[in-house]
N, C-alpha and C. Protein backbone atom coordinates (compact mmCIF):
# COMPACT_ATOMS: atom_id res chain seq x y z
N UNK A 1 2.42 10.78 -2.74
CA UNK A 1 2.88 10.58 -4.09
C UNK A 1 1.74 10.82 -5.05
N UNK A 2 1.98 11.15 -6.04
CA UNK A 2 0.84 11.56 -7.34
C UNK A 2 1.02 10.57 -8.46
N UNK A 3 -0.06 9.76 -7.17
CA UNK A 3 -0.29 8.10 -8.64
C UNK A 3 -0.92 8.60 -9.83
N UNK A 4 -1.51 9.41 -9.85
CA UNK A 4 -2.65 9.99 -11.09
C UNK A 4 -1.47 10.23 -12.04
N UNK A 5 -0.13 10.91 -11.69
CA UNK A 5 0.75 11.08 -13.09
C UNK A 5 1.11 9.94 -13.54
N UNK A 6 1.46 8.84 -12.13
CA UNK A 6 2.06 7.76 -12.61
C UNK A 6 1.17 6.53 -13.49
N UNK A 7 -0.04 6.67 -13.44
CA UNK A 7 -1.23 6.04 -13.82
C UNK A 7 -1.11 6.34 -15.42
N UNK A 8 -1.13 7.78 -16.18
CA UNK A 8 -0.66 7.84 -17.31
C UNK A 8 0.67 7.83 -17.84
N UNK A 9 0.34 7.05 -19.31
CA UNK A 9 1.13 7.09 -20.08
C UNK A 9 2.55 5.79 -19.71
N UNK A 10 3.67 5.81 -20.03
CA UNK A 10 4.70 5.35 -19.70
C UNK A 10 5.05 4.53 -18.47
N UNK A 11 4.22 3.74 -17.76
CA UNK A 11 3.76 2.87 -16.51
C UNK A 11 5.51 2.67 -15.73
N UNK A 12 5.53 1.56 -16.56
CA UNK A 12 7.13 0.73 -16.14
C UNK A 12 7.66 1.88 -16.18
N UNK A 13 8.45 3.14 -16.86
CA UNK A 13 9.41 3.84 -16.69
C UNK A 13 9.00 4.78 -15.33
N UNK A 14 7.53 5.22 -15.36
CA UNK A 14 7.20 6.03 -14.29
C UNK A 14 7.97 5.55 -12.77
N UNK A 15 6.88 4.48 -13.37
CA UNK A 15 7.40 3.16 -11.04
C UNK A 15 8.62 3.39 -11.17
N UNK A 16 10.19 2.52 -12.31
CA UNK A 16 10.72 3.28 -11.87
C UNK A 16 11.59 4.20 -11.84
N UNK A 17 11.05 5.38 -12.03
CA UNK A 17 11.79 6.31 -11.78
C UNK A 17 11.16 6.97 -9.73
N UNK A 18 10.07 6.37 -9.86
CA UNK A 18 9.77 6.64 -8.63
C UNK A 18 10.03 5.93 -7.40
N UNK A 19 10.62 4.83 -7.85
CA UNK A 19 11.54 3.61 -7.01
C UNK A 19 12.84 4.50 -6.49
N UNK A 20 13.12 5.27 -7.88
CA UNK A 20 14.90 5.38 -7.68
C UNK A 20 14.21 7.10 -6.55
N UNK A 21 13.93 7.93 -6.83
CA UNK A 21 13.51 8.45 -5.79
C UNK A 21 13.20 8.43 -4.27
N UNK A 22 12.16 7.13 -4.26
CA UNK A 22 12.49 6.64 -2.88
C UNK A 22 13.22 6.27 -2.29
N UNK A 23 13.80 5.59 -3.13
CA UNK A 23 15.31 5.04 -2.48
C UNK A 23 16.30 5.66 -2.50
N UNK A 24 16.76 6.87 -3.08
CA UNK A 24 17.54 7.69 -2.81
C UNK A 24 17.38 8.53 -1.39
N UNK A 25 15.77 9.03 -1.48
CA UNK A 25 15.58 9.39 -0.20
C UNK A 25 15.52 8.61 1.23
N UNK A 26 15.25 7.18 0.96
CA UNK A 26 15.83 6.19 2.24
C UNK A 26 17.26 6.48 2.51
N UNK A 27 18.26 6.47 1.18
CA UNK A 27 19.58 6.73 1.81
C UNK A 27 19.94 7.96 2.46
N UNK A 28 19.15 8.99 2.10
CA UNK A 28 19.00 10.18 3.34
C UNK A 28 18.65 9.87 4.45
N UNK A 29 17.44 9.04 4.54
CA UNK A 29 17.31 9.13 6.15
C UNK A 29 17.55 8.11 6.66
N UNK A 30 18.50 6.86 6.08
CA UNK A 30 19.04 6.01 7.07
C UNK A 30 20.55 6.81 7.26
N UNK A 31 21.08 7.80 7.01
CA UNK A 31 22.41 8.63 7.33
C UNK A 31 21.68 9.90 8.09
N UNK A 32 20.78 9.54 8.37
CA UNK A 32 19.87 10.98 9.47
C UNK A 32 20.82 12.37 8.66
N UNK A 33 20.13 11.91 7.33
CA UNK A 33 20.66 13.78 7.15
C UNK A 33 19.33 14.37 6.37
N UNK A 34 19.48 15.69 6.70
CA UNK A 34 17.94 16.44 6.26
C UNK A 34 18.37 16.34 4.95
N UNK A 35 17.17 16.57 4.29
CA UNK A 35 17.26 16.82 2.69
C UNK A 35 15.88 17.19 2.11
N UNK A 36 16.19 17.90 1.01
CA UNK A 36 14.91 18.68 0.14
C UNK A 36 14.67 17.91 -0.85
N UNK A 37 13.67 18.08 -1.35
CA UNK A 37 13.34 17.24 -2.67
C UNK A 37 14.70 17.62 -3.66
N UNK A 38 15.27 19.06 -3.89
CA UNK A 38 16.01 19.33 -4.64
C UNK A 38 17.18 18.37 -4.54
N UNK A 39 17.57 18.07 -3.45
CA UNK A 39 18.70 17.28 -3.19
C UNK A 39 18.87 15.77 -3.36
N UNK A 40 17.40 15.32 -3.14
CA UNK A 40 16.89 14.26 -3.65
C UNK A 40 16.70 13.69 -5.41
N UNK A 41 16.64 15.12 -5.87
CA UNK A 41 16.83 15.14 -7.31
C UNK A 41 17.58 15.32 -7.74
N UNK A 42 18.64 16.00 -7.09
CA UNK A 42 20.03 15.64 -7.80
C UNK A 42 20.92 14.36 -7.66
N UNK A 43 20.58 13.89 -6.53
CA UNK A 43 21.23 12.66 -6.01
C UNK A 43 20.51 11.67 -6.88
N UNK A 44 19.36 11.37 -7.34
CA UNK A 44 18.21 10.43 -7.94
C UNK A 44 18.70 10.91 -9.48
N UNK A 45 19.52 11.70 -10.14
CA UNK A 45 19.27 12.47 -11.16
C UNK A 45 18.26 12.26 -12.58
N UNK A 46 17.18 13.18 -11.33
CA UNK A 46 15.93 13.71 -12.40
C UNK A 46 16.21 15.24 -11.88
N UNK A 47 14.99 15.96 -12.99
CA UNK A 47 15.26 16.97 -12.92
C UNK A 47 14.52 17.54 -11.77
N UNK A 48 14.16 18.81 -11.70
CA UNK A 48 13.61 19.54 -10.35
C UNK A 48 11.68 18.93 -10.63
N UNK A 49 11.50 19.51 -11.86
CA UNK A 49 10.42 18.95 -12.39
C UNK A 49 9.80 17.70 -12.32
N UNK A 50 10.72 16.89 -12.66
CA UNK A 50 9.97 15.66 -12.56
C UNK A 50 9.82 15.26 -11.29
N UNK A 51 10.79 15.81 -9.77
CA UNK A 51 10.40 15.46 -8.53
C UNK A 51 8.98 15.91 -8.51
N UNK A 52 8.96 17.50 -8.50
CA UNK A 52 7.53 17.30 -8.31
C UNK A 52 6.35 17.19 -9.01
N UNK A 53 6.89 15.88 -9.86
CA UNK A 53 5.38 15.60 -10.49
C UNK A 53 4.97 14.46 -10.14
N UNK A 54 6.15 13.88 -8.98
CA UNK A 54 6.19 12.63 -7.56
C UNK A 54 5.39 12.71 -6.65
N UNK A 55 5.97 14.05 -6.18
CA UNK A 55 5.89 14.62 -4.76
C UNK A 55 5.58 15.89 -4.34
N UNK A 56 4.78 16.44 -3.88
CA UNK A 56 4.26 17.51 -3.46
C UNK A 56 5.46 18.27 -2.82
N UNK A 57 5.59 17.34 -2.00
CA UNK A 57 6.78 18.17 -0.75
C UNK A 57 7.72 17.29 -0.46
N UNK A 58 8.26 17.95 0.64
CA UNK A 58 9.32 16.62 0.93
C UNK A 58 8.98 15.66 2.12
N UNK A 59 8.04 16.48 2.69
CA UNK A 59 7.51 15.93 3.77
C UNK A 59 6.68 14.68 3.59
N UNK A 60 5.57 14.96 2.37
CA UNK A 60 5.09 13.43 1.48
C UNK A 60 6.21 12.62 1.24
N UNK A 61 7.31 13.17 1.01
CA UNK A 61 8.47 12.08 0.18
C UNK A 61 8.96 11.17 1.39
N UNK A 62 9.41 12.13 2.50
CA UNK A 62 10.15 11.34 3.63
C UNK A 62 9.44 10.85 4.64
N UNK A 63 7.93 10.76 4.37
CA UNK A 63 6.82 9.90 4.91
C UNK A 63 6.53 8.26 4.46
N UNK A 64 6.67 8.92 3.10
CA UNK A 64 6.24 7.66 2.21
C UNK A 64 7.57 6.60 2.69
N UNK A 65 9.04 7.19 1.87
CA UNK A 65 9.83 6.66 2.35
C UNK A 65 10.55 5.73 3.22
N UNK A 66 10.16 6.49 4.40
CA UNK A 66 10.10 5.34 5.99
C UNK A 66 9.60 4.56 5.76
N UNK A 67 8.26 4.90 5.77
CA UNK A 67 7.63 3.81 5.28
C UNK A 67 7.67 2.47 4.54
N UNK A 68 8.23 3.31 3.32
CA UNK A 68 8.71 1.56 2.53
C UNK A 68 9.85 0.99 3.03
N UNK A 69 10.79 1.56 3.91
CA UNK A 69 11.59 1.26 4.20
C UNK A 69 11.35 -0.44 4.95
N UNK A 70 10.43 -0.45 5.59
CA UNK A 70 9.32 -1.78 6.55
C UNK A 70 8.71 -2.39 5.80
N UNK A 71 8.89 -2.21 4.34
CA UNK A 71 7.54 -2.82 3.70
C UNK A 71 8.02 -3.52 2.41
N UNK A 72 7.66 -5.54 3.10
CA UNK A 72 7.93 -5.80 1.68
C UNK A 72 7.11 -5.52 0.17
N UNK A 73 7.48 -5.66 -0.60
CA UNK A 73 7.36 -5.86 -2.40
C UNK A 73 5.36 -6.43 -2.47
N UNK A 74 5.01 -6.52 -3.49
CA UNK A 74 4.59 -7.10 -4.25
C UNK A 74 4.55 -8.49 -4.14
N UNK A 75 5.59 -8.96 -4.67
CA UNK A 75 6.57 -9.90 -5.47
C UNK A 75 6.90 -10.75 -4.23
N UNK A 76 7.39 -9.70 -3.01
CA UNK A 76 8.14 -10.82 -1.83
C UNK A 76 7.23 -11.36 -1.06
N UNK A 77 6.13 -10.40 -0.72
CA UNK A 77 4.74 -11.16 -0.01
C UNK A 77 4.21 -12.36 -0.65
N UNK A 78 3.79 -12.23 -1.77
CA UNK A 78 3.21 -13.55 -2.44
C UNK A 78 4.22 -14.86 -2.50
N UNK A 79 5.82 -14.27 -2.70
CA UNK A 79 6.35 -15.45 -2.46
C UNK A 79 6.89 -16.37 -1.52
N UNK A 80 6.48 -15.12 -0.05
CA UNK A 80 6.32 -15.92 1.07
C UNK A 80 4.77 -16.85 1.30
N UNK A 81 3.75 -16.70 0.18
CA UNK A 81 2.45 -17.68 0.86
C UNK A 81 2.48 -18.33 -0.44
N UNK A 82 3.44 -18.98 -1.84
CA UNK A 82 3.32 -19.59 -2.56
C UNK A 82 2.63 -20.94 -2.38
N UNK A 83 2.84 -21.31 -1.73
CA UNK A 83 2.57 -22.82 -0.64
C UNK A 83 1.25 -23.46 -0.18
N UNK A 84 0.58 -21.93 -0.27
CA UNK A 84 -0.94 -21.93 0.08
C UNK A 84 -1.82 -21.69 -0.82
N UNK A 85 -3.12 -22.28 -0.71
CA UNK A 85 -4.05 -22.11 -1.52
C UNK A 85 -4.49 -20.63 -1.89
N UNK A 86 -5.34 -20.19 -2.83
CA UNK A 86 -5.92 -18.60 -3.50
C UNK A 86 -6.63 -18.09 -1.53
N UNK A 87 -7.65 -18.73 -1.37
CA UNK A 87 -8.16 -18.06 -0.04
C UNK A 87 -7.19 -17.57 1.00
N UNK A 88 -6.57 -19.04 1.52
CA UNK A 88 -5.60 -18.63 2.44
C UNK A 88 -4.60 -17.54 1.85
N UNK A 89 -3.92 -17.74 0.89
CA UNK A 89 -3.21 -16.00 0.42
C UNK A 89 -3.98 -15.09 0.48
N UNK A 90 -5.43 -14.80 -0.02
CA UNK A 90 -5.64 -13.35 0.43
C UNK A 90 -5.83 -13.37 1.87
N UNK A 91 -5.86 -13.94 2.84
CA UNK A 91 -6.19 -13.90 3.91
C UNK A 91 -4.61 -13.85 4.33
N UNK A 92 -3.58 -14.38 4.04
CA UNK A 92 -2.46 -14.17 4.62
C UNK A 92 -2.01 -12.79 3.61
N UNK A 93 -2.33 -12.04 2.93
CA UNK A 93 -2.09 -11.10 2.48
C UNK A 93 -2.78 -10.11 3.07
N UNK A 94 -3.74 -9.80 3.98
CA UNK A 94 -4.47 -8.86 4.55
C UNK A 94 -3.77 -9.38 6.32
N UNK A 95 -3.10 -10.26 6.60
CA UNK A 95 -2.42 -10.11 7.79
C UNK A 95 -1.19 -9.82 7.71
N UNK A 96 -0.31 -9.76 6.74
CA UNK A 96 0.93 -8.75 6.29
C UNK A 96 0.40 -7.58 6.67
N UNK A 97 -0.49 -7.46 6.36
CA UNK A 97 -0.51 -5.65 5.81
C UNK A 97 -1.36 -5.28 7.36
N UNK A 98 -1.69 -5.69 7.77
CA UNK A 98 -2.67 -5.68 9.24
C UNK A 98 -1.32 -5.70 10.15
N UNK A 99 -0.43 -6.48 10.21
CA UNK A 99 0.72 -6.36 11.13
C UNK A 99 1.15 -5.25 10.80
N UNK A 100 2.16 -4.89 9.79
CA UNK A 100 2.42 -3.95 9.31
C UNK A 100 1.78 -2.70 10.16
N UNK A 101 0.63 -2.48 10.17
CA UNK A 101 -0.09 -1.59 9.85
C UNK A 101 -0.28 -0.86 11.79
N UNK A 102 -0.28 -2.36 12.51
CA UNK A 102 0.03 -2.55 14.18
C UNK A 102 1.38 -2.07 14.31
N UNK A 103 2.55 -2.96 13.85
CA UNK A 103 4.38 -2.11 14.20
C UNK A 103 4.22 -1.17 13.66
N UNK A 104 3.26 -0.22 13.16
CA UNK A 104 4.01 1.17 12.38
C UNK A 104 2.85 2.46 12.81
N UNK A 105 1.91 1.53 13.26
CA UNK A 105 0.73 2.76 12.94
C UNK A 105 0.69 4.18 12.86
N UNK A 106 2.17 4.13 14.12
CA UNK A 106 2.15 6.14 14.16
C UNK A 106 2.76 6.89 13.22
N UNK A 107 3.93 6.01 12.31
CA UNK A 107 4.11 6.26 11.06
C UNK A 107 3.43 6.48 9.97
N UNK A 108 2.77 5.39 9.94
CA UNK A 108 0.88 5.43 9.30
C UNK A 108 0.06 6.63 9.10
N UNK A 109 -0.19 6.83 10.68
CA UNK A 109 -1.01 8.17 11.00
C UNK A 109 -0.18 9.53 10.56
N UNK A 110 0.57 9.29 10.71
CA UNK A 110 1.54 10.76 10.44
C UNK A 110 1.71 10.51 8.68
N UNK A 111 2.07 9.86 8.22
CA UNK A 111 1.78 9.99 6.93
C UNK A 111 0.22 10.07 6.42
N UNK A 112 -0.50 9.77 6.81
CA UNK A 112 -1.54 10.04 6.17
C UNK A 112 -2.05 11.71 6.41
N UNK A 113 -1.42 12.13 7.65
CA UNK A 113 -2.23 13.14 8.27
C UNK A 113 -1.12 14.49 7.23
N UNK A 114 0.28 14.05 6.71
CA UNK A 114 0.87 14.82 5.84
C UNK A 114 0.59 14.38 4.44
N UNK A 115 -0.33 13.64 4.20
CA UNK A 115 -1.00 13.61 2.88
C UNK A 115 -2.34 14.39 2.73
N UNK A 116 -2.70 14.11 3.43
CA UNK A 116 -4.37 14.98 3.25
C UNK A 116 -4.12 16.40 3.91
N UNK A 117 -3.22 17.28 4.31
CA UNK A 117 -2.86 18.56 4.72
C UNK A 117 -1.82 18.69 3.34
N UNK A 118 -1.30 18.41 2.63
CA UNK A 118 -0.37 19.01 1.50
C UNK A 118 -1.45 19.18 0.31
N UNK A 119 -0.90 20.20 -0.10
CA UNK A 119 -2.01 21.05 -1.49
C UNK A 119 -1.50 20.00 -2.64
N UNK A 120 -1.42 19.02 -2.87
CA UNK A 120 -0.91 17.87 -3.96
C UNK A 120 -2.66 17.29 -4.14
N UNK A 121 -2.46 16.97 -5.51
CA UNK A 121 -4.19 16.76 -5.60
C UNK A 121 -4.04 14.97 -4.95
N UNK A 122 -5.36 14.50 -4.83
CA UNK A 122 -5.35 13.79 -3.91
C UNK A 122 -4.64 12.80 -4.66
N UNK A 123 -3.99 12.02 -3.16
CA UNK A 123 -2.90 11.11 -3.66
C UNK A 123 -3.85 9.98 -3.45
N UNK A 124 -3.40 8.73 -4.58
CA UNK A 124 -3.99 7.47 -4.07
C UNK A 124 -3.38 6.26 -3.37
N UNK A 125 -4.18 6.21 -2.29
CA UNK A 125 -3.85 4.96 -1.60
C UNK A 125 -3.63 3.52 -1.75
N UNK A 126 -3.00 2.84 -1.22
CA UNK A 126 -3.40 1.32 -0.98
C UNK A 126 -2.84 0.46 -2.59
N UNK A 127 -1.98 1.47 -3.28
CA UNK A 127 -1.41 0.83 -4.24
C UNK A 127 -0.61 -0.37 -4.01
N UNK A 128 -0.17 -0.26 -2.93
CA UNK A 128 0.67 -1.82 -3.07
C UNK A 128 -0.17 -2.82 -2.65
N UNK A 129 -0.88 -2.76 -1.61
CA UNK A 129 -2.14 -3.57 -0.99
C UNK A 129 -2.65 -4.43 -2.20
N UNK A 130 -3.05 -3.47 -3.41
CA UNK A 130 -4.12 -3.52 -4.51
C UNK A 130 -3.29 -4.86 -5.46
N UNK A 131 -1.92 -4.28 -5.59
CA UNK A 131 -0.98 -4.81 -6.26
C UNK A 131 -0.85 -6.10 -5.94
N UNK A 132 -0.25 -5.88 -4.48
CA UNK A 132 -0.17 -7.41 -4.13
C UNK A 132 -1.46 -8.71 -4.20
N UNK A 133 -2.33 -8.03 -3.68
CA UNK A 133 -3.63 -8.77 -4.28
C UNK A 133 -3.86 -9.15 -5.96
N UNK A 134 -3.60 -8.45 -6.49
CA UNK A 134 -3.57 -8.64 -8.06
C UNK A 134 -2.96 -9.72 -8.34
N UNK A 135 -1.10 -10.11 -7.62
CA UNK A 135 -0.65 -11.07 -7.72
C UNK A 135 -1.02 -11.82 -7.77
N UNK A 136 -2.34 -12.41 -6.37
CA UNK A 136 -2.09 -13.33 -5.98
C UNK A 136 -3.29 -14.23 -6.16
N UNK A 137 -4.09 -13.30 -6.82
CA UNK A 137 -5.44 -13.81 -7.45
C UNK A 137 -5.92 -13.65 -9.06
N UNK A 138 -6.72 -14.40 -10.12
CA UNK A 138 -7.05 -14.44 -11.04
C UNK A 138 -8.43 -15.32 -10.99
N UNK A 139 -9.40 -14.36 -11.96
CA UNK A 139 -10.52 -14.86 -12.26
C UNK A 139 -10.99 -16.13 -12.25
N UNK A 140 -9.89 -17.08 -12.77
CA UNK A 140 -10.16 -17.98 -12.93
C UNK A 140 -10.32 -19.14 -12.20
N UNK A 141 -9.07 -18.63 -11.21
CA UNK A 141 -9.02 -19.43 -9.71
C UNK A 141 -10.49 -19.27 -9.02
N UNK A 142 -11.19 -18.64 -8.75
CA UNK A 142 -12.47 -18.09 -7.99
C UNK A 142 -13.83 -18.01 -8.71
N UNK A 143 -13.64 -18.88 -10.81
CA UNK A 143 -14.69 -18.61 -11.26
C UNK A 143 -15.26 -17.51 -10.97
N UNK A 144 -15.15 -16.18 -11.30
CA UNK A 144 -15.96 -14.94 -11.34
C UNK A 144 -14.78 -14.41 -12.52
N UNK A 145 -16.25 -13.29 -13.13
CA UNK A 145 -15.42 -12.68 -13.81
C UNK A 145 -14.56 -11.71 -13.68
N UNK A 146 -13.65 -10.92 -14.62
CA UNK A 146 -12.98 -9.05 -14.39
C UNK A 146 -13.48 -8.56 -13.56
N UNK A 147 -14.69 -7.76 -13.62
CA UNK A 147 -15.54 -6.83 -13.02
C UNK A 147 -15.78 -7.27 -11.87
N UNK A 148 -15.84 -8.93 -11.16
CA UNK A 148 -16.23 -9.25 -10.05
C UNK A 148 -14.50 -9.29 -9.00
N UNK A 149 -13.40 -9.97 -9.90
CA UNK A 149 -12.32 -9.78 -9.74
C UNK A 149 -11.70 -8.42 -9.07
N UNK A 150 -12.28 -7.12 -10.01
CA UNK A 150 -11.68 -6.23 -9.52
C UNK A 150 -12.64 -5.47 -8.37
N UNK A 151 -13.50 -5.78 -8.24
CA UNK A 151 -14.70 -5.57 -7.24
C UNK A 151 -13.93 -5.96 -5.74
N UNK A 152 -13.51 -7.75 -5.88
CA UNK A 152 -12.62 -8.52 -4.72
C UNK A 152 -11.59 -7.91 -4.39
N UNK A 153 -11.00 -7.30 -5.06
CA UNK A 153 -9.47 -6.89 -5.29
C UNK A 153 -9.57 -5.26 -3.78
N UNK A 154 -10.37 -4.75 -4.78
CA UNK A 154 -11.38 -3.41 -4.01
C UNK A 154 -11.31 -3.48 -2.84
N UNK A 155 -12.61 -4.11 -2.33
CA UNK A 155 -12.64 -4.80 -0.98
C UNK A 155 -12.03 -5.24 -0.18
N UNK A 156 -11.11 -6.16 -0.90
CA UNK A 156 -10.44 -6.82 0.09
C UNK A 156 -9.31 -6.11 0.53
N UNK A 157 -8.96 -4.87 -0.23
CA UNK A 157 -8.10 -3.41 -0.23
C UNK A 157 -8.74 -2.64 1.25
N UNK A 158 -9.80 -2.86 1.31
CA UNK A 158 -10.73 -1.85 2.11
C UNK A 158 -10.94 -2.76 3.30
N UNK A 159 -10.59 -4.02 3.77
CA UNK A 159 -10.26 -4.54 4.67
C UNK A 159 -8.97 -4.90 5.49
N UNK A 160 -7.96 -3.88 4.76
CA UNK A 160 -6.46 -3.80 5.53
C UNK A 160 -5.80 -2.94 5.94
N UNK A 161 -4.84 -2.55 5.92
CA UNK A 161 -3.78 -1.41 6.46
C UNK A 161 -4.94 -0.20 7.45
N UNK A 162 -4.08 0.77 7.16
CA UNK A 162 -4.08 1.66 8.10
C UNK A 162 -5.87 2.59 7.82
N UNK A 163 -6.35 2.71 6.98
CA UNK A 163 -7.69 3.39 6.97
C UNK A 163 -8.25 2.66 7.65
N UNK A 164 -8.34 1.03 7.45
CA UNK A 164 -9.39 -0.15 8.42
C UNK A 164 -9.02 0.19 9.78
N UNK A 165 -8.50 0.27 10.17
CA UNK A 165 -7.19 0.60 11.93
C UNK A 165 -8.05 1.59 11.77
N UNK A 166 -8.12 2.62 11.16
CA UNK A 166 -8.44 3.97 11.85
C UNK A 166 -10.00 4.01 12.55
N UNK A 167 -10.76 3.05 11.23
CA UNK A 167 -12.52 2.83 11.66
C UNK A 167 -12.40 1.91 12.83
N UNK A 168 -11.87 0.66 12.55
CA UNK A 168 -12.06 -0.28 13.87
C UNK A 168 -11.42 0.21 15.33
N UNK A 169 -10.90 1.08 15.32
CA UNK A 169 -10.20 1.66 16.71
C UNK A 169 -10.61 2.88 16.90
N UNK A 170 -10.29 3.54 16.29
CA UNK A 170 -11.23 5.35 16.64
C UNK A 170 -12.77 5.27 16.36
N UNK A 171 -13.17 4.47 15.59
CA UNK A 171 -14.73 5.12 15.56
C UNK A 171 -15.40 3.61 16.09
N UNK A 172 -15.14 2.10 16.04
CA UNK A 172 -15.85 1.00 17.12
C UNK A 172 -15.16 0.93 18.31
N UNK A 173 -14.27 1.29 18.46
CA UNK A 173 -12.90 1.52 19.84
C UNK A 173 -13.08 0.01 19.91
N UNK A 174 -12.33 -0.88 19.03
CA UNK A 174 -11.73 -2.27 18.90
C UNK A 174 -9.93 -2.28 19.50
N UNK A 175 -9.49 -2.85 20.27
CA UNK A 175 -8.20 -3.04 20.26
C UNK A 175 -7.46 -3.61 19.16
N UNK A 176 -6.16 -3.63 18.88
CA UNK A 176 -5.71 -4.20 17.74
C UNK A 176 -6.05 -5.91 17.30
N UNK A 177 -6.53 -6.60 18.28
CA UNK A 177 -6.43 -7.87 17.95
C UNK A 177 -7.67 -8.29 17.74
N UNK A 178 -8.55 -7.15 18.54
CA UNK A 178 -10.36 -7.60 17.90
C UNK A 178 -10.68 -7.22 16.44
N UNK A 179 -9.20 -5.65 16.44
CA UNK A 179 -9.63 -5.09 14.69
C UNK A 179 -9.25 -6.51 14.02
N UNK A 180 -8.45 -6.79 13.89
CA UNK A 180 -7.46 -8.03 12.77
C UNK A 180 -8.67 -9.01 13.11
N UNK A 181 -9.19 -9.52 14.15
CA UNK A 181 -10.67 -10.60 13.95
C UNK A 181 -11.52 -10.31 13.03
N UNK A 182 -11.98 -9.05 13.34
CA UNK A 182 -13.37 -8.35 12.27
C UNK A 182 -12.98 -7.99 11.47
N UNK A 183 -11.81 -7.80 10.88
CA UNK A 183 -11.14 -7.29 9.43
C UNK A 183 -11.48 -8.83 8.60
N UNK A 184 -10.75 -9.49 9.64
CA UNK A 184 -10.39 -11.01 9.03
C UNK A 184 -11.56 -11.57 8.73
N UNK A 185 -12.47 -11.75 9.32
CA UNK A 185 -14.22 -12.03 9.52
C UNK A 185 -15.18 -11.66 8.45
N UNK A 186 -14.84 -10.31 7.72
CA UNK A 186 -15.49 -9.39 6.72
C UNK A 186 -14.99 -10.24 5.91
N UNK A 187 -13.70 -10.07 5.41
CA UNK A 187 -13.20 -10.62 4.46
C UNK A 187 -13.36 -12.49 3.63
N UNK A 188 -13.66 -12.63 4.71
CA UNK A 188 -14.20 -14.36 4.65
C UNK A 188 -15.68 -14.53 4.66
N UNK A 189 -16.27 -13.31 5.11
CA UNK A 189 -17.66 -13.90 4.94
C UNK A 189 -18.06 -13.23 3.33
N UNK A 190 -16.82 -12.06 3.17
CA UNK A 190 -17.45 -11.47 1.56
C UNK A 190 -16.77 -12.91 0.27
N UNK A 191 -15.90 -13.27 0.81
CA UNK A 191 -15.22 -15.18 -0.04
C UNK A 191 -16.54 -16.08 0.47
N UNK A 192 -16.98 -16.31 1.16
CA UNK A 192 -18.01 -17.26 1.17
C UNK A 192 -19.15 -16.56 0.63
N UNK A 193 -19.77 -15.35 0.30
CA UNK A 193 -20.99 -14.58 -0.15
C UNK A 193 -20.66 -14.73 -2.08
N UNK A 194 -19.01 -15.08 -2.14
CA UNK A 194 -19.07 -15.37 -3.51
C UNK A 194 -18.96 -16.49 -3.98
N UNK A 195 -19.03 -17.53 -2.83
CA UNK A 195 -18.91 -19.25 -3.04
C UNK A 195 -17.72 -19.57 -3.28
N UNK A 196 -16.88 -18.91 -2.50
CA UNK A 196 -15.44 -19.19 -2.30
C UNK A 196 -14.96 -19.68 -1.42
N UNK A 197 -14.47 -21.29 -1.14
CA UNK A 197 -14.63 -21.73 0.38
C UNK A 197 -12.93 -22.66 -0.03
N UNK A 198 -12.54 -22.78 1.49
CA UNK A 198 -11.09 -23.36 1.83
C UNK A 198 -10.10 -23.21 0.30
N UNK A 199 -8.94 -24.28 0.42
CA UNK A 199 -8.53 -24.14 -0.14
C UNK A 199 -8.71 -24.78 -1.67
């Protein structure tokens, strides 16, 4: 997907119009029927244009797609760890996305491997990761400021899903349950390096 268009200008209308896209194209492939972006855009009705100022191809589209198909919200993650303190949520927010990331990986890999092979300028990652973290933390909870905030936010982005899987297993050859230790491990010792402790 081409967050860079969605990044300017018109935010809320962009997401969604790029909601109703995806989800038009889920209803393609939970009826296992092929489909082109064109068809996707008529069914979604936008124009040919604005698909691809989404989507490169269709192959990005019906990658991404599946994908969300497994994947809760924003909104639904945080309001499954309401209950818990700021630490324990990001820490139960980087084991969502760490499971996730275990039931799906070859989905994972194959989408990533049809993102970085499509001529679409580079797409950005880890938007919902980023998002959901945004939820679930504020400056104020953690005493630090913006800049340190979005620094945490960063990081703690760069300790989940499927890029972390790729270093802790292909390049330390960790099994899945030693990656999710040392993912989990980083992440708590970078909350205690900012004097961020229990709940």
């Amino acid at each position: 997907m081409n967050n860079k268009y969605i990044d300017s200008g018109r935010k809320k209308q962009k997401l969604k119009t790029r909601n109703s896209i995806l989800n038009t194209a889920q209803q393609f492939l939970t009826k296992g029927i092929d489909f082109s972006l064109e068809d996707v855009a008529k069914e979604a009705q936008v124009s040919r244009a604005t698909i691809y100022r989404y989507y490169s191809n269709v192959d990005v589209l019906s990658s991404e797609a599946g994908l969300d198909l497994n994947t809760q919200s924003p909104v639904e993650i945080n309001n499954q760890l309401r209950d818990v303190g700021p630490i324990e949520k990001i820490l139960g927010i980087q084991e969502y996305f760490n499971n996730l990331t275990i039931d799906n990986e070859a989905a994972f890999r194959k989408y990533l491997s049809v993102v970085l092979a499509s001529a679409a300028p580079k797409a950005k990652r880890g938007a919902r990761r980023t998002n959901t973290l945004q939820l679930a933390i504020d400056s104020e909870q953690f005493n630090i400021n913006k800049t340190e905030l979005t620094k945490l936010t960063n990081i703690a982005t760069l300790l989940m899903g499927i890029e972390a899987f790729i270093v802790t297993k292909d390049v330390c050859e960790l099994s899945d349950q030693a990656s999710k230790e040392t993912l989990q491990w980083g992440l708590q010792m970078i909350l205690k390096g900012l004097g961020i402790h229990g709940k």
